[in-house]
Protein backbone atom coordinates (compact mmCIF):
# COMPACT_ATOMS: atom_id res chain seq x y z
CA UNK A 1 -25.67 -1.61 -10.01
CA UNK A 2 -24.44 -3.54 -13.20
CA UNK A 3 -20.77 -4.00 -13.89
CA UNK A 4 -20.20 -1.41 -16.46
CA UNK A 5 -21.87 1.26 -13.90
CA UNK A 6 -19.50 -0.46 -11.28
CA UNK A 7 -16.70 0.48 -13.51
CA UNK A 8 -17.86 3.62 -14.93
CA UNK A 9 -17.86 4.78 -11.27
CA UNK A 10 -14.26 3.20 -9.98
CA UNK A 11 -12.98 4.89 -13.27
CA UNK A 12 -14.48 8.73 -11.86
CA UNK A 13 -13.22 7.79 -8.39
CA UNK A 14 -9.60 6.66 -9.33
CA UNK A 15 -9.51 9.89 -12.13
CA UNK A 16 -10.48 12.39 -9.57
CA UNK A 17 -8.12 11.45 -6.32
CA UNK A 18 -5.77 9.58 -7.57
CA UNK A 19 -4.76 10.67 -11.55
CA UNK A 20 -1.31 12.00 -9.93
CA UNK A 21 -0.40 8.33 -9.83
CA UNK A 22 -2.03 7.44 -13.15
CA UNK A 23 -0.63 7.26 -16.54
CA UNK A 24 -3.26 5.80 -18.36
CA UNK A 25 -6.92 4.09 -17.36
CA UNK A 26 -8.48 2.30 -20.19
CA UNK A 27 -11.91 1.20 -19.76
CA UNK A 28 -12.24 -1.67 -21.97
CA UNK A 29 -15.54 -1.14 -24.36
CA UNK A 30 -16.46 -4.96 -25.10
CA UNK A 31 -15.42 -6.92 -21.76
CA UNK A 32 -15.92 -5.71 -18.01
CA UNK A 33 -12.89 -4.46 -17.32
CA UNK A 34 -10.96 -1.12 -16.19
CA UNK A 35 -7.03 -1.40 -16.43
CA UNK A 36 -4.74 1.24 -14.41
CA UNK A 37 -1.52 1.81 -15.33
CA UNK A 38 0.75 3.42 -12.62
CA UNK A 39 3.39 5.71 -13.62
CA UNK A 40 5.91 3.34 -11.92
CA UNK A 41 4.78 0.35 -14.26
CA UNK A 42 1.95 -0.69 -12.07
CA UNK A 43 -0.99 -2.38 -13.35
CA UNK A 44 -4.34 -2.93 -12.01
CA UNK A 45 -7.37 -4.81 -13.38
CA UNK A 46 -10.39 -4.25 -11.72
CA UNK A 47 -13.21 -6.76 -12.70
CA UNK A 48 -16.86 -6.66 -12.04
CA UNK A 49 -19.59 -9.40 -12.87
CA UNK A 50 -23.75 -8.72 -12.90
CA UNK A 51 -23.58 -11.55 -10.29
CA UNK A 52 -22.05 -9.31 -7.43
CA UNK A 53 -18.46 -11.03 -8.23
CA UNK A 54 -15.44 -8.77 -8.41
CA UNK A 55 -11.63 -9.06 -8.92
CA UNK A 56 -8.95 -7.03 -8.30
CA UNK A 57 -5.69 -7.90 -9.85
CA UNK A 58 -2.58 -5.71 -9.71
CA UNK A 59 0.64 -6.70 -11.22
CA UNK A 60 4.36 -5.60 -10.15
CA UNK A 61 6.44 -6.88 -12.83
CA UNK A 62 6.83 -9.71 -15.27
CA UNK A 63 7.62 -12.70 -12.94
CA UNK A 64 3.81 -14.24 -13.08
CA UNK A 65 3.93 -14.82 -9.41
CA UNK A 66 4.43 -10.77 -8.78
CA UNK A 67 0.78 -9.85 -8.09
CA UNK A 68 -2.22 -9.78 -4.97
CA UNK A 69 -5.65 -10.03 -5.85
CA UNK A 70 -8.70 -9.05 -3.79
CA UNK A 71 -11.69 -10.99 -5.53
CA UNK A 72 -15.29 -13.15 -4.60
CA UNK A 73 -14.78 -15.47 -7.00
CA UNK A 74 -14.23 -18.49 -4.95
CA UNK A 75 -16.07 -19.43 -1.90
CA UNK A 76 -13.69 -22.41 -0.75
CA UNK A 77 -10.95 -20.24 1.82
CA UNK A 78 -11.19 -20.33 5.37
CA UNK A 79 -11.39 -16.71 6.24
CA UNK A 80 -13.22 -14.44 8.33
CA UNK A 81 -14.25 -11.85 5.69
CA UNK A 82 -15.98 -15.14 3.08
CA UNK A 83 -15.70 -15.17 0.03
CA UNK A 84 -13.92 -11.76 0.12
CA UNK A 85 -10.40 -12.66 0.41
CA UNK A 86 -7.27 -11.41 -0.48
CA UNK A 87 -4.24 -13.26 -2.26
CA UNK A 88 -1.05 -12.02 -0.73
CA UNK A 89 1.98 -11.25 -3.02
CA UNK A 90 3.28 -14.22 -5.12
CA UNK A 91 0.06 -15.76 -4.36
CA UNK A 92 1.06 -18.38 -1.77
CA UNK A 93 -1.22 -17.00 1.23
CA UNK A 94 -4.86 -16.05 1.33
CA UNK A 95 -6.27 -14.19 4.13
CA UNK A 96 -8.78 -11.55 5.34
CA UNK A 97 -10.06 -8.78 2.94
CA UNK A 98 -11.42 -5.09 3.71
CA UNK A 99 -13.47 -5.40 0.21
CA UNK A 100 -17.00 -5.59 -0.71
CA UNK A 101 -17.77 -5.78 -4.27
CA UNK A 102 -18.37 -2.01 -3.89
CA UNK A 103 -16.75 0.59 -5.94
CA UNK A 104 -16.91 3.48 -3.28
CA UNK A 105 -15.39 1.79 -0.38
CA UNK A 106 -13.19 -0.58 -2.10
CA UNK A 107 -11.01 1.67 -4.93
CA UNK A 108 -9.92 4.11 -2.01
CA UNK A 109 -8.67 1.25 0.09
CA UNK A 110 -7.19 -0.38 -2.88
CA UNK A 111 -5.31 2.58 -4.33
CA UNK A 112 -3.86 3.87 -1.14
CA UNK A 113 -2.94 0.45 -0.53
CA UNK A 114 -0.82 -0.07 -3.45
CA UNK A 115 0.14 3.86 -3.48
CA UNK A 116 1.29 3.08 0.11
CA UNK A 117 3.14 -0.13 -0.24
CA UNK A 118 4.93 0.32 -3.94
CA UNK A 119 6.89 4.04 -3.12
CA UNK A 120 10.56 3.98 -4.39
């Protein structure tokens, strides 16, 4: 599946069981990109390459180092789940990731994991 399918399919997923948590979901026409924007100021990149490479980015607040990132990208950290990994919040760990690349498994686990771990 090519990356705009990829997103074209996360989009439908995240619009029809999770659009109570959703203010806005822009699918970006030019670049391979879908950004979520949480009611509580949230926001979440999802990124997807026609070379099986993915990235999701979410972002807390301002401070640069507020974010996690599940992504492929790199192929140099010692985990179990290689390349998947998973950059912890202010980016100073890496470790194991539940991801695939795959729009249907991963955007459940990744929405009910920041759902989950952001209520006020």
């Amino acid at each position: 599946m090519d990356s705009r399918r990829k997103l074209e399919l996360a989009r439908k997923i995240t619009i029809n069981n999770y659009n109570d948590y959703i203010r806005d979901i822009i699918l970006d026409k030019d670049r391979p990109v879908l950004k979520i924007i949480f009611h509580n100021e949230i926001y979440l990149y999802l990124r997807y390459n026609d070379y099986e490479e993915y990235s999701y980015s979410t972002i807390f607040s301002p401070n640069p180092d507020d974010q996690i990132r599940f992504d492929n990208y790199d192929d140099i950290w010692d985990v179990e789940t290689r390349p998947h990994h998973f950059h912890t919040r202010g980016l100073k760990k890496v470790i194991d990731s539940p991801m695939k690349g795959e729009p249907e498994h991963d955007i459940p686990i990744l929405l009910t994991f920041i759902i989950e771990n952001n209520k006020k």
